[in-house]
PDB file of N, CA and C in Angstrom:
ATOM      1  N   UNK A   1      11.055 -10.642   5.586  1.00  0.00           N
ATOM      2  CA  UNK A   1       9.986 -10.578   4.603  1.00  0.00           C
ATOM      3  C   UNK A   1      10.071  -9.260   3.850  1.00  0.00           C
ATOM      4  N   UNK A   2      10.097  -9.456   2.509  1.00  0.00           N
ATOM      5  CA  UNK A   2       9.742  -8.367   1.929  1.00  0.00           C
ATOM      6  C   UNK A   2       8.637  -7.623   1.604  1.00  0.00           C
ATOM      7  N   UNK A   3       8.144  -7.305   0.187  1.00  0.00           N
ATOM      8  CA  UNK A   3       6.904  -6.953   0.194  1.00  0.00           C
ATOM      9  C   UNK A   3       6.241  -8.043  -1.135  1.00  0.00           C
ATOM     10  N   UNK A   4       4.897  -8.854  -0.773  1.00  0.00           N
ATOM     11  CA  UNK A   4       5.145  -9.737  -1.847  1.00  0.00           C
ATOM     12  C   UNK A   4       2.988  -9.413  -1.992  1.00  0.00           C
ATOM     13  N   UNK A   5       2.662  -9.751  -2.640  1.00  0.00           N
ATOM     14  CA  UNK A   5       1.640  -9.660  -3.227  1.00  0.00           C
ATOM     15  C   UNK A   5       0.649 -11.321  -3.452  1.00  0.00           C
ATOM     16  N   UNK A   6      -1.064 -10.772  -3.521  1.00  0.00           N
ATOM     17  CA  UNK A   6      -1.703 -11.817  -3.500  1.00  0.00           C
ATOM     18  C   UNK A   6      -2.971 -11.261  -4.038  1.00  0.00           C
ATOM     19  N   UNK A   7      -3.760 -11.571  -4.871  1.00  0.00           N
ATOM     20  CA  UNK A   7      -5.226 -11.560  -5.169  1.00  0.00           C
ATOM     21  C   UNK A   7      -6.009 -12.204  -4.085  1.00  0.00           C
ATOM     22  N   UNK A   8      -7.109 -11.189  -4.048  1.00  0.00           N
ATOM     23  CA  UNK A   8      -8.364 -11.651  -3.529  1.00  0.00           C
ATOM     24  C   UNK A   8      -8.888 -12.872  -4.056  1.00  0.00           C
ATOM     25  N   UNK A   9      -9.675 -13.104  -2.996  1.00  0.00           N
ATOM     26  CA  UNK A   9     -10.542 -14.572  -3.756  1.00  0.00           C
ATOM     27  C   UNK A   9     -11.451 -14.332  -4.931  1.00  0.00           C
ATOM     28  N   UNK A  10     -11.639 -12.407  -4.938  1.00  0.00           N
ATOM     29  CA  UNK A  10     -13.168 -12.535  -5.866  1.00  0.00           C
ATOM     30  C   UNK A  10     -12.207 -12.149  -7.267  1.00  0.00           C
ATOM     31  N   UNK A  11     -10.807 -11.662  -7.099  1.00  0.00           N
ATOM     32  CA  UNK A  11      -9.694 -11.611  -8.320  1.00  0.00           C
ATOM     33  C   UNK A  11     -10.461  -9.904  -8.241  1.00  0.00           C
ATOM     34  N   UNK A  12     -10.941  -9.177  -7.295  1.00  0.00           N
ATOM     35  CA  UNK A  12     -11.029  -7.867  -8.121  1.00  0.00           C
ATOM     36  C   UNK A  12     -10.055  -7.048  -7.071  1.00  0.00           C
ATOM     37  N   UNK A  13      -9.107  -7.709  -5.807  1.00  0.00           N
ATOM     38  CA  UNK A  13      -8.510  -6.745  -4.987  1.00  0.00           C
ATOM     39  C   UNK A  13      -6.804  -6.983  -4.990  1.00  0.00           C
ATOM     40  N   UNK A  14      -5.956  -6.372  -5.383  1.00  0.00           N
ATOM     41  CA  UNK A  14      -4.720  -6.580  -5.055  1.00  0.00           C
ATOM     42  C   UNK A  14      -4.187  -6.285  -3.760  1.00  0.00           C
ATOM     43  N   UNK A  15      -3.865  -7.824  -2.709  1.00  0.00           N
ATOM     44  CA  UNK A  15      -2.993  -7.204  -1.785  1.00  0.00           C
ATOM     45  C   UNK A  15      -1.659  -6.998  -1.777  1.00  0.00           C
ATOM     46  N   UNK A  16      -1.428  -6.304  -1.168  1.00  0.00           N
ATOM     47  CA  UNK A  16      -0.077  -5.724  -0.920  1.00  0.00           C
ATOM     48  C   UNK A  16       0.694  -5.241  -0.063  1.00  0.00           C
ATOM     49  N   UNK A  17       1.622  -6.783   0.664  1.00  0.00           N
ATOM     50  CA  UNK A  17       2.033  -7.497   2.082  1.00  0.00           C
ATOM     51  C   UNK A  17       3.346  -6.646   2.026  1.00  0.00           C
ATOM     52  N   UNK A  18       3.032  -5.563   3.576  1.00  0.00           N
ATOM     53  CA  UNK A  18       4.481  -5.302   3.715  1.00  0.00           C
ATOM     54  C   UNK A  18       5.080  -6.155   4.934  1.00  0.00           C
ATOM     55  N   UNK A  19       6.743  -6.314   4.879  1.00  0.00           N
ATOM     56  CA  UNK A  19       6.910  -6.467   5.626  1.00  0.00           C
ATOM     57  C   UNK A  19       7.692  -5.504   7.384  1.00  0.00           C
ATOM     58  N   UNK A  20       8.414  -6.055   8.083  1.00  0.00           N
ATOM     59  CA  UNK A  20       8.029  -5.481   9.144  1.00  0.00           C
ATOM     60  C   UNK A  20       9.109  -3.700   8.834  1.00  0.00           C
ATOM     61  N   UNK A  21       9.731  -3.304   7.750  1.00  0.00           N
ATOM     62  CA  UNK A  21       9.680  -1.867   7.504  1.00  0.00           C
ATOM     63  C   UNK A  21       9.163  -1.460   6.214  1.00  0.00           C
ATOM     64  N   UNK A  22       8.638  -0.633   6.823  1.00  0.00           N
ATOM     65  CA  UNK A  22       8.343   0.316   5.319  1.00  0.00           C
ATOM     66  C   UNK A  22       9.428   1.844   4.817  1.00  0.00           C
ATOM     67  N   UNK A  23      10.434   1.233   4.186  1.00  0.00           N
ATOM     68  CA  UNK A  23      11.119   2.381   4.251  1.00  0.00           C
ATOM     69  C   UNK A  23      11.665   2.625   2.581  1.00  0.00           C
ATOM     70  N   UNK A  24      12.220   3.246   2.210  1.00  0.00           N
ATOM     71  CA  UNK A  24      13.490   3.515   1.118  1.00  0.00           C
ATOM     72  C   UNK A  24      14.045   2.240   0.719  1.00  0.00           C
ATOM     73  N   UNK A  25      14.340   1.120   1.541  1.00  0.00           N
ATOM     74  CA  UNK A  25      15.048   0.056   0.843  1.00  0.00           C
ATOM     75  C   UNK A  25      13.786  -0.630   0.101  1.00  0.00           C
ATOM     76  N   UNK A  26      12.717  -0.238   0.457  1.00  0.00           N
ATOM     77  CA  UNK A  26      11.638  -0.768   0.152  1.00  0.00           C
ATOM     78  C   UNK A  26      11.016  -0.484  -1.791  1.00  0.00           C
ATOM     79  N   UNK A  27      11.943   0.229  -1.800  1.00  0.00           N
ATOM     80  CA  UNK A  27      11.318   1.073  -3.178  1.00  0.00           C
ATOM     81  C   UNK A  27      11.229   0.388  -4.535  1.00  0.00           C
ATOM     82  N   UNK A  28      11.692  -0.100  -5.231  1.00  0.00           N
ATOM     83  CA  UNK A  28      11.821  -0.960  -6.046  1.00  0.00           C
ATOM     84  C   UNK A  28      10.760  -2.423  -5.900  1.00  0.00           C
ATOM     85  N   UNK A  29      11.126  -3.220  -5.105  1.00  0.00           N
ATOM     86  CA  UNK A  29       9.833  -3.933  -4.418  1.00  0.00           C
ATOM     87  C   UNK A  29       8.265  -3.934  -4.351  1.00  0.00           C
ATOM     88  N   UNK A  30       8.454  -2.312  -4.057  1.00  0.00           N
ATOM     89  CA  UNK A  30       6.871  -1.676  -3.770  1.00  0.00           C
ATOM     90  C   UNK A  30       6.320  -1.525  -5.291  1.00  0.00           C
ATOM     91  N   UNK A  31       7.373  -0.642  -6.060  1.00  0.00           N
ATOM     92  CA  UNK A  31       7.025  -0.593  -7.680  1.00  0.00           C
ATOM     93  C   UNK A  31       6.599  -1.845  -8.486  1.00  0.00           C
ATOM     94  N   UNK A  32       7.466  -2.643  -7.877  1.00  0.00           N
ATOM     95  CA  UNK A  32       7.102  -3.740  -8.869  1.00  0.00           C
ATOM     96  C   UNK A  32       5.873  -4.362  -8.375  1.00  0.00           C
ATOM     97  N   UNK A  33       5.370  -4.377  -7.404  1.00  0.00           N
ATOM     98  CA  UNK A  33       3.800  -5.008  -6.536  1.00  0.00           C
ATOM     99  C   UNK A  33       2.480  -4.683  -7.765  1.00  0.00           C
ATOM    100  N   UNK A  34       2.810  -3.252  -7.678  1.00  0.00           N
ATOM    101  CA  UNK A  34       1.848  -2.793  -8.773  1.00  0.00           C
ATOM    102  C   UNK A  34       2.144  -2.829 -10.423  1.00  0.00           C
ATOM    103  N   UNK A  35       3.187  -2.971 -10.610  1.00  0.00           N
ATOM    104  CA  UNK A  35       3.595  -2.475 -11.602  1.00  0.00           C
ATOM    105  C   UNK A  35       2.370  -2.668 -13.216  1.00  0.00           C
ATOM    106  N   UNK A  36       2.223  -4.626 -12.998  1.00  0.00           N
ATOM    107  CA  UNK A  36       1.974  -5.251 -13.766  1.00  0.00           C
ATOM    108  C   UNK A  36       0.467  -5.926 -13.176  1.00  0.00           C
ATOM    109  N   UNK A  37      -0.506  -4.871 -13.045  1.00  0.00           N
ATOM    110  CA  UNK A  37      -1.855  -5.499 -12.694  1.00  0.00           C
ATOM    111  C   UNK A  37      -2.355  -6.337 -13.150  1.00  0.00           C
ATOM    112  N   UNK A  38      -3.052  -7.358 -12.572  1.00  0.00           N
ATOM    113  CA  UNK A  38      -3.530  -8.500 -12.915  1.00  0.00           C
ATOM    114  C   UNK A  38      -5.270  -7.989 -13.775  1.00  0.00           C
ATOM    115  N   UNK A  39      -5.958  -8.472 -14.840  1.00  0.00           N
ATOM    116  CA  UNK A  39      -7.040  -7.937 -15.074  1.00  0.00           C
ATOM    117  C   UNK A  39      -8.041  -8.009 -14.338  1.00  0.00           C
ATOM    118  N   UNK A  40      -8.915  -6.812 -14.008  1.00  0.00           N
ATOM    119  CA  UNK A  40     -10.476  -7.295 -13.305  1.00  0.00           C
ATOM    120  C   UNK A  40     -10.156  -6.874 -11.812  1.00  0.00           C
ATOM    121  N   UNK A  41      -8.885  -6.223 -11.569  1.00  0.00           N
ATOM    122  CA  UNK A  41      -8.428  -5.705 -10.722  1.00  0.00           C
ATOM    123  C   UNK A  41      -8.879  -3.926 -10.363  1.00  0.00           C
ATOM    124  N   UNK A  42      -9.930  -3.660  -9.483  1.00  0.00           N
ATOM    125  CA  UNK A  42     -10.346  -2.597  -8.814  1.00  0.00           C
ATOM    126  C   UNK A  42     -10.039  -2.296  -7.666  1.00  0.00           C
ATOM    127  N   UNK A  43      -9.528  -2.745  -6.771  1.00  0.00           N
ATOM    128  CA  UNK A  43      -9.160  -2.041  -5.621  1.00  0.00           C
ATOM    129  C   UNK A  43      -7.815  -2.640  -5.526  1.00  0.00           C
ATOM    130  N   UNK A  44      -6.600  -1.513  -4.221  1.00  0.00           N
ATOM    131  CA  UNK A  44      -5.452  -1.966  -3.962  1.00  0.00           C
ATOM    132  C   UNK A  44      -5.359  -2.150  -2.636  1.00  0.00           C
ATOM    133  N   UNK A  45      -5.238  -2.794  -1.964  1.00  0.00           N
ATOM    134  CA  UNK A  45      -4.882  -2.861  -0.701  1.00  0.00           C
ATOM    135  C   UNK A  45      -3.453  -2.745  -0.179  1.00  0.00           C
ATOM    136  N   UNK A  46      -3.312  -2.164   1.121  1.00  0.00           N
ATOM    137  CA  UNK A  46      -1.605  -2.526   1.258  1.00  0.00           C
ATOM    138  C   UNK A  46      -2.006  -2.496   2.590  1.00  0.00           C
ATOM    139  N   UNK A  47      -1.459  -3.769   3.339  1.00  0.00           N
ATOM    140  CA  UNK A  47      -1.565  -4.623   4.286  1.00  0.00           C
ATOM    141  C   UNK A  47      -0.512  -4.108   5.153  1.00  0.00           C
ATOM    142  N   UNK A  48      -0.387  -3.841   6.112  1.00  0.00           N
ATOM    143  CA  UNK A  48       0.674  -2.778   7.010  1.00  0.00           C
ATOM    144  C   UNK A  48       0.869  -4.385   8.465  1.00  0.00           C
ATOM    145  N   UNK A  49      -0.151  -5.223   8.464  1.00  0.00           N
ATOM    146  CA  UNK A  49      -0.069  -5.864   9.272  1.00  0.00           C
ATOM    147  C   UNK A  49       0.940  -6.347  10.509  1.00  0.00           C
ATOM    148  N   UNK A  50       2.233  -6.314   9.706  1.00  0.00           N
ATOM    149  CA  UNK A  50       3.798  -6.597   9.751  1.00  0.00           C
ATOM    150  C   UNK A  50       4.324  -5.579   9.987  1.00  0.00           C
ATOM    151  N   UNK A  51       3.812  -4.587   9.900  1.00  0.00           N
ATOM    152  CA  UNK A  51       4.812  -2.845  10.087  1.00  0.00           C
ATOM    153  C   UNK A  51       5.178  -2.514  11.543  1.00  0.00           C
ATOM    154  N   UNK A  52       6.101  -2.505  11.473  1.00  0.00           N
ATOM    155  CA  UNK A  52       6.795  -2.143  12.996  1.00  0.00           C
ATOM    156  C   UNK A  52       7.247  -0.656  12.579  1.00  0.00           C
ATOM    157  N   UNK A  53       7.993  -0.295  11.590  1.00  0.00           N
ATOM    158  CA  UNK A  53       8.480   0.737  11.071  1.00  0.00           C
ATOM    159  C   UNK A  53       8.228   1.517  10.009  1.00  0.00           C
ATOM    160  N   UNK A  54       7.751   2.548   9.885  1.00  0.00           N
ATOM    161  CA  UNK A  54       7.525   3.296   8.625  1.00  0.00           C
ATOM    162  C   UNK A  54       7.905   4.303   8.242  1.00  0.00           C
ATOM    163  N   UNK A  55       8.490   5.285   7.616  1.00  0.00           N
ATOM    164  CA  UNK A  55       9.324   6.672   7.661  1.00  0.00           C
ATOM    165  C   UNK A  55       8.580   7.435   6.075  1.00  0.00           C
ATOM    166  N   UNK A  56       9.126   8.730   5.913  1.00  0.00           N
ATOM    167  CA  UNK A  56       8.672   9.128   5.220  1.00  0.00           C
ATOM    168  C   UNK A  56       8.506   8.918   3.514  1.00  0.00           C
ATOM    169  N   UNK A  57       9.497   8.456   3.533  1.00  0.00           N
ATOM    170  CA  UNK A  57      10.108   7.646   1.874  1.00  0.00           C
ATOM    171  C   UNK A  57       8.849   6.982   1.822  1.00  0.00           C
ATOM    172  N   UNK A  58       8.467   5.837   3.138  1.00  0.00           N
ATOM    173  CA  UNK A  58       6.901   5.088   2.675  1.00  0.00           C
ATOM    174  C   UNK A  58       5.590   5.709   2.236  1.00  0.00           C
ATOM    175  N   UNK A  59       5.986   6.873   2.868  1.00  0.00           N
ATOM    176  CA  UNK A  59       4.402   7.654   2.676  1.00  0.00           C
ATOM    177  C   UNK A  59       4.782   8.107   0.802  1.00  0.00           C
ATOM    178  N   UNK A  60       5.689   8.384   0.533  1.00  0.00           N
ATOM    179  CA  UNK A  60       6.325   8.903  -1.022  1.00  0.00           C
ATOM    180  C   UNK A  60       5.459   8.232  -1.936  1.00  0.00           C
ATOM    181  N   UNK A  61       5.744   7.056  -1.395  1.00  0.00           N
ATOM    182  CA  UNK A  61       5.726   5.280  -2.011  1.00  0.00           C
ATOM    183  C   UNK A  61       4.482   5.698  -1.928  1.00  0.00           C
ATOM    184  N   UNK A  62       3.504   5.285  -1.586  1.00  0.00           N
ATOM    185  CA  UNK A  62       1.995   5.356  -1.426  1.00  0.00           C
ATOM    186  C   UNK A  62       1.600   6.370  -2.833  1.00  0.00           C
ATOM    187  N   UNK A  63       1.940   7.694  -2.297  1.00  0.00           N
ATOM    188  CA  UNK A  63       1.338   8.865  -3.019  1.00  0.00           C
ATOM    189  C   UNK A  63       2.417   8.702  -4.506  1.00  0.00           C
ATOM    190  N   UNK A  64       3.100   7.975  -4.490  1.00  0.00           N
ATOM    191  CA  UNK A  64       3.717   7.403  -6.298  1.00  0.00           C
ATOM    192  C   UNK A  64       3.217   6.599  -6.805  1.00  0.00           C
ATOM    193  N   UNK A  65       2.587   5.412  -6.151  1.00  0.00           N
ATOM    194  CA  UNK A  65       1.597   4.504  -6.456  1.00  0.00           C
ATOM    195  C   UNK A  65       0.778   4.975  -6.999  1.00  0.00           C
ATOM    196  N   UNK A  66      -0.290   6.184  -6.143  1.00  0.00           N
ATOM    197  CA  UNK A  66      -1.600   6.772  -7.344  1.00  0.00           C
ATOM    198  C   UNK A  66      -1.789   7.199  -8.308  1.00  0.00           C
ATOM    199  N   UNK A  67      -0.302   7.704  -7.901  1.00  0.00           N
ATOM    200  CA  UNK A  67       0.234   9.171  -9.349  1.00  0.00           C
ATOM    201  C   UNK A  67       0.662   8.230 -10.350  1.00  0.00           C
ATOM    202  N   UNK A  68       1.155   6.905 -10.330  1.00  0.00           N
ATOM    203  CA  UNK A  68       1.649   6.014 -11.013  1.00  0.00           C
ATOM    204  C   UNK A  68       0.316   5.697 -11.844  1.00  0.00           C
ATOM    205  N   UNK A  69      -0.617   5.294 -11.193  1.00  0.00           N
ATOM    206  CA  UNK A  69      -2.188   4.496 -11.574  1.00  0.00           C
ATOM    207  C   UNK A  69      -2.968   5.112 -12.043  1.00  0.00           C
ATOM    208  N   UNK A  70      -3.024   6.861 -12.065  1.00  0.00           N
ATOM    209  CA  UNK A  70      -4.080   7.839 -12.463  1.00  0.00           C
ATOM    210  C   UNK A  70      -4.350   7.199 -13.996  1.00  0.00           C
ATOM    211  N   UNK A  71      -5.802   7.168 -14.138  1.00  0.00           N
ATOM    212  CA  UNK A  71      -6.423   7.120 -14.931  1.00  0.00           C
ATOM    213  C   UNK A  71      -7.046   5.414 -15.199  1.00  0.00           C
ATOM    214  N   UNK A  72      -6.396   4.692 -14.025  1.00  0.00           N
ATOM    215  CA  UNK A  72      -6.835   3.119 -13.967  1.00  0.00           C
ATOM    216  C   UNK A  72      -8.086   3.853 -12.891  1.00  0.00           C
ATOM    217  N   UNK A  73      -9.279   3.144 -13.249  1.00  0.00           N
ATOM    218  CA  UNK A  73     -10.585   2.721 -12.253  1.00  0.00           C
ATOM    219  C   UNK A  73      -9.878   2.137 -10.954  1.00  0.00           C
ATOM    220  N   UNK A  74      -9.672   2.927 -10.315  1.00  0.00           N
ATOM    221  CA  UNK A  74      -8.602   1.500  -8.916  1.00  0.00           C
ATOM    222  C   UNK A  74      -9.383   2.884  -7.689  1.00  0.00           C
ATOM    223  N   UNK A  75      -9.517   1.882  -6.060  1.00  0.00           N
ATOM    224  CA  UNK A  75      -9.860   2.533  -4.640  1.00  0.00           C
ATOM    225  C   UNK A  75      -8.645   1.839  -4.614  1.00  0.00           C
ATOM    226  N   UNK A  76      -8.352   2.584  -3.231  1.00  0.00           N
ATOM    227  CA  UNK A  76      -7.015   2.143  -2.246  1.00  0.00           C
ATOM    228  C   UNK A  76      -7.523   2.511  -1.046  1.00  0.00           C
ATOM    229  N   UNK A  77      -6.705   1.290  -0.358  1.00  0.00           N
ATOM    230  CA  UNK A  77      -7.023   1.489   1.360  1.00  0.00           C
ATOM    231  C   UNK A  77      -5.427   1.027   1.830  1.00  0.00           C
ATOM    232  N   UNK A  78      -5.130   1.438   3.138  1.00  0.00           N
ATOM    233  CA  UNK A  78      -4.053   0.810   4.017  1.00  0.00           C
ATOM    234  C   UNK A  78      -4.604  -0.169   5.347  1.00  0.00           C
ATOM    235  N   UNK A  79      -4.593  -0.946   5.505  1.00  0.00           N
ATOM    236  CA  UNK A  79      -5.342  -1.953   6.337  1.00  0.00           C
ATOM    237  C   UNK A  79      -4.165  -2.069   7.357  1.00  0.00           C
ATOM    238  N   UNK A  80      -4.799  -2.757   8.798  1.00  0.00           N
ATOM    239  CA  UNK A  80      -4.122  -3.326   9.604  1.00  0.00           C
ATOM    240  C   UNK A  80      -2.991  -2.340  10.087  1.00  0.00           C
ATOM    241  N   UNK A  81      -3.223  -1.164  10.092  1.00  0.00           N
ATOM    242  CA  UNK A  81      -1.777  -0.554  10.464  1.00  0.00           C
ATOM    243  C   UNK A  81      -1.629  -0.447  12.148  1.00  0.00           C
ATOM    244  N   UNK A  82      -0.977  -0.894  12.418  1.00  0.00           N
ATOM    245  CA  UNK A  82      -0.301  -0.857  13.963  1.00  0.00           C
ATOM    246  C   UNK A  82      -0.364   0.308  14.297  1.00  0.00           C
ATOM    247  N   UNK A  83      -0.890   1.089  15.579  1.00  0.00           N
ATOM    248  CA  UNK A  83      -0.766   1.379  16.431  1.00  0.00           C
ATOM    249  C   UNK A  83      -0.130   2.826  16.361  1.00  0.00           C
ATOM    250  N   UNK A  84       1.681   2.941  16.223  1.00  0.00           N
ATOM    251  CA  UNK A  84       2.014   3.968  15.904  1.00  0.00           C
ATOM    252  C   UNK A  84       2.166   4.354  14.174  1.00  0.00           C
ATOM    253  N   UNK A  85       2.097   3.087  13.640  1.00  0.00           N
ATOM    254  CA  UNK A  85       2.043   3.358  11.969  1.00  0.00           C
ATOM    255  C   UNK A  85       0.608   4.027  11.599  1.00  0.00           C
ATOM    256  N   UNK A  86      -0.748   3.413  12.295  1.00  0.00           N
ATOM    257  CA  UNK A  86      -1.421   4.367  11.977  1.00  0.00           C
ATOM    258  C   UNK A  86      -1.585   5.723  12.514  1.00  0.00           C
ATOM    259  N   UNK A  87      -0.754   6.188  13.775  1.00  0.00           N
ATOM    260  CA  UNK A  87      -0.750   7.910  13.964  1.00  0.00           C
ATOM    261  C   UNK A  87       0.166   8.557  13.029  1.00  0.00           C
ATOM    262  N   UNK A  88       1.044   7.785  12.440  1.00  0.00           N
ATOM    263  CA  UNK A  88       2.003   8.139  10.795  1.00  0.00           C
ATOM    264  C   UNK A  88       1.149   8.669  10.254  1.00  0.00           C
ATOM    265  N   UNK A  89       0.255   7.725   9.511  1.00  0.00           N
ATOM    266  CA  UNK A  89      -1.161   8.108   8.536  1.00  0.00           C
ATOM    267  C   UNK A  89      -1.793   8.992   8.935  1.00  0.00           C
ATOM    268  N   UNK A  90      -2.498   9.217  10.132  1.00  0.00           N
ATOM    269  CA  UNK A  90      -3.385  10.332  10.321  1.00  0.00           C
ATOM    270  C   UNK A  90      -2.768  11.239  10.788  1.00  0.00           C
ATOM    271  N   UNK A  91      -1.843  11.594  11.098  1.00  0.00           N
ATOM    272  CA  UNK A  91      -1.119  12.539  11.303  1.00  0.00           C
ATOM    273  C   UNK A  91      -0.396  13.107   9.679  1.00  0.00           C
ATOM    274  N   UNK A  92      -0.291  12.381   8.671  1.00  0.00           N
ATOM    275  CA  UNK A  92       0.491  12.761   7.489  1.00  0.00           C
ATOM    276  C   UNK A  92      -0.839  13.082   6.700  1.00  0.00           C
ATOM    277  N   UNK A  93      -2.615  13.200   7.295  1.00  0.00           N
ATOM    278  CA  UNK A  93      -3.445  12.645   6.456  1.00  0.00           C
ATOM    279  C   UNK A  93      -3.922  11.983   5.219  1.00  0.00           C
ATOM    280  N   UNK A  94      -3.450  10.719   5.448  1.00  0.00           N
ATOM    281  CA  UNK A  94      -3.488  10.039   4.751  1.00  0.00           C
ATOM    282  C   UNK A  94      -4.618   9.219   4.583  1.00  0.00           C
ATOM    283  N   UNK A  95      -5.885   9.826   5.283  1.00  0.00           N
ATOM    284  CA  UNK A  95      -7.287   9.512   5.200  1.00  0.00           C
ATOM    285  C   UNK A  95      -7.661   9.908   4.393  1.00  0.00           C
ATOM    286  N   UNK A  96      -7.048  10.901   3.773  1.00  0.00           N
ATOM    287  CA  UNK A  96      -8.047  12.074   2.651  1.00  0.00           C
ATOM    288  C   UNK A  96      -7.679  11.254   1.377  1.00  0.00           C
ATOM    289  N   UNK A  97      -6.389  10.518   1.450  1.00  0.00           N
ATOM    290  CA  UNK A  97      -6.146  10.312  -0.253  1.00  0.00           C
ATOM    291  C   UNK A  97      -6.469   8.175   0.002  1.00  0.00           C
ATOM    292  N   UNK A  98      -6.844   7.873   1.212  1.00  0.00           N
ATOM    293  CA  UNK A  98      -6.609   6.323   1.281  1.00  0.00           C
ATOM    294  C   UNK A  98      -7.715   6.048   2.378  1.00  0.00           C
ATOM    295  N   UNK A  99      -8.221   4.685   2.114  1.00  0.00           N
ATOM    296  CA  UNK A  99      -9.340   4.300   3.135  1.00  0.00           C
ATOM    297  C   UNK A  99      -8.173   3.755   4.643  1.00  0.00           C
ATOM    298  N   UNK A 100      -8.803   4.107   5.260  1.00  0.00           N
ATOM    299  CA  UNK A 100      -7.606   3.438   6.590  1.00  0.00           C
ATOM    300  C   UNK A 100      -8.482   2.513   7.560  1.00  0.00           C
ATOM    301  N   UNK A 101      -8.153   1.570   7.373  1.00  0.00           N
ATOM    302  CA  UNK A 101      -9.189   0.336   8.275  1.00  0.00           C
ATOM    303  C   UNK A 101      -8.041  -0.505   9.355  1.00  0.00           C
TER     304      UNK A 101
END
């Protein structure tokens, strides 16, 4: 699985399905998730559900995403992160710039 994308039911949340790495090969993929927002779109989600693996290139990815979006109305959260993917996050604090649920 790669990384593939889905609207919310209410059309205002983009998810954004990784699959089981989050790494560097991932990069291109990840860009294009967001690239081309759908309208009426306020929040981003990225779904870690599937993450077995994550390295630092992913965390890049994340913090290029915002820097990518500055000046769109958009929240972001990372959901579902496993276990050692979320001591990645709070250890890289990645609470301060992302909701972590």
């Amino acid at each position: 699985m790669d990384v593939n994308t889905r609207v919310s039911g209410d059309n205002q949340t983009l998810i954004v399905d990784i699959g089981e790495k989050f790494d560097f090969s991932k990069v291109e993929a990840f860009r294009a998730a967001y690239k081309d927002l759908p309208s009426g779109i306020n929040h981003i989600s990225v779904d870690l559900a599937k993450t077995e693996y994550m390295d630092s290139s992913a965390l890049g990815m994340l913090l290029n995403m915002q820097k990518a979006l500055t000046g769109k109305e958009l929240t972001y959260s990372i959901v579902n992160a496993r276990p050692p993917v979320a001591r990645i996050l709070q250890i890289s604090r990645f609470d301060k710039k992302f909701t972590l649920r």
